[in-house]
Protein backbone atom coordinates (compact mmCIF):
# COMPACT_ATOMS: atom_id res chain seq x y z
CA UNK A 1 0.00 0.00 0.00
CA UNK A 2 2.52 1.92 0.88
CA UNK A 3 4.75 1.70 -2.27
CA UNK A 4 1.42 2.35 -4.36
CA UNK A 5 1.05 5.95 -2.60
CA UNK A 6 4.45 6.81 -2.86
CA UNK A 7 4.75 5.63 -6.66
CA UNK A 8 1.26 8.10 -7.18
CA UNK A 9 2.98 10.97 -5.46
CA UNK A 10 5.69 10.40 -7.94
CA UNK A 11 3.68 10.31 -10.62
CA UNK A 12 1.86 13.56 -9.46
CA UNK A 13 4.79 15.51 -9.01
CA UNK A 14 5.89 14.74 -12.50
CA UNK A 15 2.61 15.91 -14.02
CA UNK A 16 2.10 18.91 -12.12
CA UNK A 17 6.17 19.97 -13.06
CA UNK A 18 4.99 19.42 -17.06
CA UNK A 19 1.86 21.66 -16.14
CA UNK A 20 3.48 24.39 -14.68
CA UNK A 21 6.28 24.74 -17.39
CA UNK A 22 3.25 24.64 -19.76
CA UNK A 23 1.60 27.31 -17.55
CA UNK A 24 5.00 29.57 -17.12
CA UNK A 25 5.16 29.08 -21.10
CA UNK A 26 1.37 30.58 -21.43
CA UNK A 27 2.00 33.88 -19.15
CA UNK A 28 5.83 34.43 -20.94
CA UNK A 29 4.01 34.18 -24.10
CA UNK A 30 1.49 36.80 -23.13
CA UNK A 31 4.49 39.31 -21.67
CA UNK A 32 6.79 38.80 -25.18
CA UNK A 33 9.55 37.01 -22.86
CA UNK A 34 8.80 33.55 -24.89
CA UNK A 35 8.35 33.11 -28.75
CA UNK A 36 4.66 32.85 -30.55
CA UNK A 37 3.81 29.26 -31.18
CA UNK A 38 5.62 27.87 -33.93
CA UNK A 39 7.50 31.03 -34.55
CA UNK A 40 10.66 29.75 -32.12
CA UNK A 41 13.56 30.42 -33.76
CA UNK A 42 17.15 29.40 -33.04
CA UNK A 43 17.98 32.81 -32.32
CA UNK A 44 15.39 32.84 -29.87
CA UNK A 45 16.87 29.97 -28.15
CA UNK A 46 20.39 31.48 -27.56
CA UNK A 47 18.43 34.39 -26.45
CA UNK A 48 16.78 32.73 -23.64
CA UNK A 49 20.08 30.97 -22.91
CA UNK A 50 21.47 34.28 -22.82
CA UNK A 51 18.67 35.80 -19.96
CA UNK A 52 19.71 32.18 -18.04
CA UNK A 53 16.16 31.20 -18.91
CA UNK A 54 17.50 26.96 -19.27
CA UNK A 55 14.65 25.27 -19.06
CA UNK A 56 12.70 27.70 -21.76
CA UNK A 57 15.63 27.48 -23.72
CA UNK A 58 15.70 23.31 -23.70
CA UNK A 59 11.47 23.67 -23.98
CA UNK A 60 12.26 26.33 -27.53
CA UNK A 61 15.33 24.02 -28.55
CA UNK A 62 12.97 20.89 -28.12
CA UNK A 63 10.00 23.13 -30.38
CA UNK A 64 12.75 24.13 -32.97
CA UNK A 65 14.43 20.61 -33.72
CA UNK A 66 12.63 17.95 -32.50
CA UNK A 67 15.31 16.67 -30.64
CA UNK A 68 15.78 14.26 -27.51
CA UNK A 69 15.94 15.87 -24.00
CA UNK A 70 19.48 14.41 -23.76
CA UNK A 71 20.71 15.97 -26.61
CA UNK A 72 18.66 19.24 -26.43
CA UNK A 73 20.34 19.14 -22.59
CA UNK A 74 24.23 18.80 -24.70
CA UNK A 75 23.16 21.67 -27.28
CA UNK A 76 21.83 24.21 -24.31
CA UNK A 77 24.99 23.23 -22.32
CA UNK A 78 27.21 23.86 -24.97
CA UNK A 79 25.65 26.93 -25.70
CA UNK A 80 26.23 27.80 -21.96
CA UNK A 81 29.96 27.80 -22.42
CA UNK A 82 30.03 29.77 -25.41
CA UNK A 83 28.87 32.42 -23.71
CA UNK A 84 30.85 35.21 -22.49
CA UNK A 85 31.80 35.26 -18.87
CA UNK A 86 30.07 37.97 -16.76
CA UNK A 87 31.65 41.27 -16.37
CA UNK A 88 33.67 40.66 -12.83
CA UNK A 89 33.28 44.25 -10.52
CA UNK A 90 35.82 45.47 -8.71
């Protein structure tokens, strides 16, 4: 019994985490922070790596190309350490 409840809470969690990406999606959509649907561009994607927005990046990476989360994960990390380091203040 036990092992049922905890593998439902598991299960739970998992859907309500795909919801509320879905959901933060919706409202950046409506504020301009996240591309129209199907008008994602790769441009938009190193954008949003860019901000630091990672997981909208891997989501519009994912939209753009079709590609696995493992490999969409490689491409946004890759991406990462192209970047320019921050400015450092003194």
């Amino acid at each position: 019994m036990t092992l049922l409840l905890v593998g439902f809470l598991v299960l739970l969690a998992i859907a309500l985490s795909a919801f509320s990406v879905d959901l933060f999606v919706h409202i950046f959509r409506r504020r301009g922070r996240y591309p129209a649907r199907g008008k994602v561009t790769l441009e938009d994607v190193g954008k949003l790596v860019s901000k630091g927005e990672r997981i909208l990046a891997m989501r519009a990476y994912r939209e753009v190309t079709g590609a696995s989360l493992k490999e969409t994960q490689e491409a946004i990390e890759s991406m990462e350490r192209s970047l320019p380091p921050p400015p450092v203040e003194e």
